[in-house]
N, C-alpha and C. Protein backbone atom coordinates (compact mmCIF):
# COMPACT_ATOMS: atom_id res chain seq x y z
N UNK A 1 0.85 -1.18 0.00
CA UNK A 1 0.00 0.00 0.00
C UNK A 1 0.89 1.24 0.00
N UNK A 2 0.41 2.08 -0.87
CA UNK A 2 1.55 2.92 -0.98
C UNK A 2 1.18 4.79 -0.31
N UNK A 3 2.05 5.35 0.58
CA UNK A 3 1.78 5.66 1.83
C UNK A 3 1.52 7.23 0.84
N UNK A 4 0.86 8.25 0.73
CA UNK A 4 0.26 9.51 0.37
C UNK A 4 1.66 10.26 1.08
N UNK A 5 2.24 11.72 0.41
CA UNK A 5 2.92 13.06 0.28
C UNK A 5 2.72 12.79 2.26
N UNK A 6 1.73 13.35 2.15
CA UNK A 6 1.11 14.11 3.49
C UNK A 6 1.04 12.77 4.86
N UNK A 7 0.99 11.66 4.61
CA UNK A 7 1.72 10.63 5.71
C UNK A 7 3.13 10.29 5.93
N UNK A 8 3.68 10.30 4.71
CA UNK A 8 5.44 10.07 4.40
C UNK A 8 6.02 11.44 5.44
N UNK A 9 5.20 12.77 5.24
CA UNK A 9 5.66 14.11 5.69
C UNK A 9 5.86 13.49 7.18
N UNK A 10 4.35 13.14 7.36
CA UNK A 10 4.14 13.54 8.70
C UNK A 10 5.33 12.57 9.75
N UNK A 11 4.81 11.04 9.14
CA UNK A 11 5.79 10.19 9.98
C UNK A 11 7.31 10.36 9.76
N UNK A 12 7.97 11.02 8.90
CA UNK A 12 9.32 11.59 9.13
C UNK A 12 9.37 12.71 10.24
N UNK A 13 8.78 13.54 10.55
CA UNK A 13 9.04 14.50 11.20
C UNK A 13 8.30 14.37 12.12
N UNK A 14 7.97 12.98 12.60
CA UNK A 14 7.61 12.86 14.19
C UNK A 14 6.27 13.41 14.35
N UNK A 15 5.47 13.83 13.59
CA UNK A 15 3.94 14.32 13.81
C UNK A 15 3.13 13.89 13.66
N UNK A 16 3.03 12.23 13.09
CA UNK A 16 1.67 11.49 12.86
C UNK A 16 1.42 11.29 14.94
N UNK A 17 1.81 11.24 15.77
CA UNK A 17 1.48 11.07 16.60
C UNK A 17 0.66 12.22 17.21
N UNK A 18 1.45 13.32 16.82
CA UNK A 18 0.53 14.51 17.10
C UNK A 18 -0.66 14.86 16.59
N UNK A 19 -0.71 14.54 14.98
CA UNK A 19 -2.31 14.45 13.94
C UNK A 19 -3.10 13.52 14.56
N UNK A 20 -2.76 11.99 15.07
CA UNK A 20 -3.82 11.42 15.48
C UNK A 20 -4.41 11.95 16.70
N UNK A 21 -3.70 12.20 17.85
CA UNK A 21 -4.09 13.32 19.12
C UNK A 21 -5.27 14.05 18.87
N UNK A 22 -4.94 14.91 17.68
CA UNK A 22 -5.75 16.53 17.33
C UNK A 22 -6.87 15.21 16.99
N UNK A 23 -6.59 14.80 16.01
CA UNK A 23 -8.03 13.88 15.68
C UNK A 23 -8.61 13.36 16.41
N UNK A 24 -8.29 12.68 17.40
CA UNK A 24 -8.96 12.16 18.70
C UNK A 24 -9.56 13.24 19.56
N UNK A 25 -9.29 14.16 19.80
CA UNK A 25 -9.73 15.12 20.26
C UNK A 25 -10.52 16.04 20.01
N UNK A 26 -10.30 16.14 18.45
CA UNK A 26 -11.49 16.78 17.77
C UNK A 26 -12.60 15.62 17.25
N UNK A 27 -12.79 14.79 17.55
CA UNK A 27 -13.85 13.88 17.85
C UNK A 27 -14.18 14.14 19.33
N UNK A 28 -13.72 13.92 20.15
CA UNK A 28 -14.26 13.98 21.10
C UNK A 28 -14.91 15.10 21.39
N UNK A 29 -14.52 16.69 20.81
CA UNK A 29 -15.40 17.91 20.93
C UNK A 29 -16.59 17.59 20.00
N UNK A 30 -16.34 17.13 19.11
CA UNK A 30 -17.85 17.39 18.17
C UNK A 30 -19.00 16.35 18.94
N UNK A 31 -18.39 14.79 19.64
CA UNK A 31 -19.50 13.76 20.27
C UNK A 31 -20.07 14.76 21.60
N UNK A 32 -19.86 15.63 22.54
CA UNK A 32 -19.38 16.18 23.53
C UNK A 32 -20.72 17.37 22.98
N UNK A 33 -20.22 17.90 21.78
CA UNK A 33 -21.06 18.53 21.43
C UNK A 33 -22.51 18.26 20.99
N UNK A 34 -22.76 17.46 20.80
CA UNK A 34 -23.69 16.87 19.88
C UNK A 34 -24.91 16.64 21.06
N UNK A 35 -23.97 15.51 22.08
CA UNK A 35 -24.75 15.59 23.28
C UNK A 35 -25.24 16.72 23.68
N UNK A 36 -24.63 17.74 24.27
CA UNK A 36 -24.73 19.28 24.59
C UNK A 36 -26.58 19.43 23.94
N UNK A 37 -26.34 19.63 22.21
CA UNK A 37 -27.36 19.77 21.58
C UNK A 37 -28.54 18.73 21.75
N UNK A 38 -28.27 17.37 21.88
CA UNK A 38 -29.44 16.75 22.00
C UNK A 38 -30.29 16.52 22.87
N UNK A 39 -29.25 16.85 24.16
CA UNK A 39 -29.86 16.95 25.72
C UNK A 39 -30.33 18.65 25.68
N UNK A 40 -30.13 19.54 25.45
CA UNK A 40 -30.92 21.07 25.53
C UNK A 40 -31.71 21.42 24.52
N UNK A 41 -31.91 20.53 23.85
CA UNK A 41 -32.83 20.61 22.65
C UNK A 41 -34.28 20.84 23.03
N UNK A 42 -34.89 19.82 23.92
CA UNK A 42 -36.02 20.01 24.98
C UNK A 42 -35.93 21.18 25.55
N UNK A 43 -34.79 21.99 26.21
CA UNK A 43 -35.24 22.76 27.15
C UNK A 43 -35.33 24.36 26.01
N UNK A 44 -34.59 24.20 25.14
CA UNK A 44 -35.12 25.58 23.82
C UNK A 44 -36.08 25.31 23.44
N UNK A 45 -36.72 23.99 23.42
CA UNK A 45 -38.04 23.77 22.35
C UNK A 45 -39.24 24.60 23.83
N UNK A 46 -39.13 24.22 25.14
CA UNK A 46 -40.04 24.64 26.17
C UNK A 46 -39.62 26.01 26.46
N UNK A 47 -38.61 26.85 26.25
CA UNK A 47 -38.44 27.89 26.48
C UNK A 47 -39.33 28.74 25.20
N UNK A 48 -38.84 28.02 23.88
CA UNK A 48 -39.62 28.92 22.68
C UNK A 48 -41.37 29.01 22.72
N UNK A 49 -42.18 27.57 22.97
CA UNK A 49 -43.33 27.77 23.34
C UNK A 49 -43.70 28.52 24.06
N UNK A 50 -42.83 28.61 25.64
CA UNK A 50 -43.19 29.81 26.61
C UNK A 50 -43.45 31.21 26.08
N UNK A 51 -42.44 31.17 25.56
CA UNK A 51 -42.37 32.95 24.62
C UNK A 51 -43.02 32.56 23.86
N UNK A 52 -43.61 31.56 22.88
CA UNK A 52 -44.34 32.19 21.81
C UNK A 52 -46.11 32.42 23.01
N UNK A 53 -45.86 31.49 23.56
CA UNK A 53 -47.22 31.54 24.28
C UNK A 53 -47.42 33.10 25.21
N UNK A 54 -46.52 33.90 25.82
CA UNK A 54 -46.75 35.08 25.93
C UNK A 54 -46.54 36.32 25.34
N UNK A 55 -46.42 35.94 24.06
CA UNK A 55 -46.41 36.97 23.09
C UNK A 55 -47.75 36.69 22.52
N UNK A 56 -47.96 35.32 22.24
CA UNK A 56 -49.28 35.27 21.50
C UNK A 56 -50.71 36.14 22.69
N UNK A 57 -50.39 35.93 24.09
CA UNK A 57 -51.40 36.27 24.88
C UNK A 57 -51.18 38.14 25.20
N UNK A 58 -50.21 38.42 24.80
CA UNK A 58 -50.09 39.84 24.79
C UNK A 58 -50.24 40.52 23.46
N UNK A 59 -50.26 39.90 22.56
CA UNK A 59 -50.87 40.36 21.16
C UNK A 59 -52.70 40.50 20.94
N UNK A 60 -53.26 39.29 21.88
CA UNK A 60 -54.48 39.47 21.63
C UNK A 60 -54.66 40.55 22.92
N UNK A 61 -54.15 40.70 23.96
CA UNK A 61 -54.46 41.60 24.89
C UNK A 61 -54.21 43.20 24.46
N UNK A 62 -53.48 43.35 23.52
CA UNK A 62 -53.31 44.62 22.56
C UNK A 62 -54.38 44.67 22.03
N UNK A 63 -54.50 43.79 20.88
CA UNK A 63 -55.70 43.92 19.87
C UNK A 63 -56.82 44.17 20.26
N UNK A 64 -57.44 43.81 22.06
CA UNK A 64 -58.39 44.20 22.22
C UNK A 64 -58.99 45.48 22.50
């Protein structure tokens, strides 16, 4: 298998250890993140009803 410019670079100069690191790590921010979003997803969806629900009740309290 014949090894790509940009792996030949890296493992001469001692940095494929460092690229896999960053990569491991920048996986771990985006899974980290994701959670973040899927667990507060509920609490924006109940915050936005709240507000739409007292805007909607202060719009008809105008209009009247």
């Amino acid at each position: 298998m014949e090894r790509t410019l940009f792996q030949r670079a890296a493992a001469a100069n001692g940095q494929g250890q460092d690229i896999t690191e960053y990569t491991l790590l920048l996986a771990f921010v985006v899974v980290v993140a994701l959670a973040v979003f899927v667990l507060a997803g509920n609490d924006i969806q109940g915050i936005w009803k709240a507000s739409s629900t007292t805007v909607s009740a202060a719009s008809s309290v105008a209009g009247s």
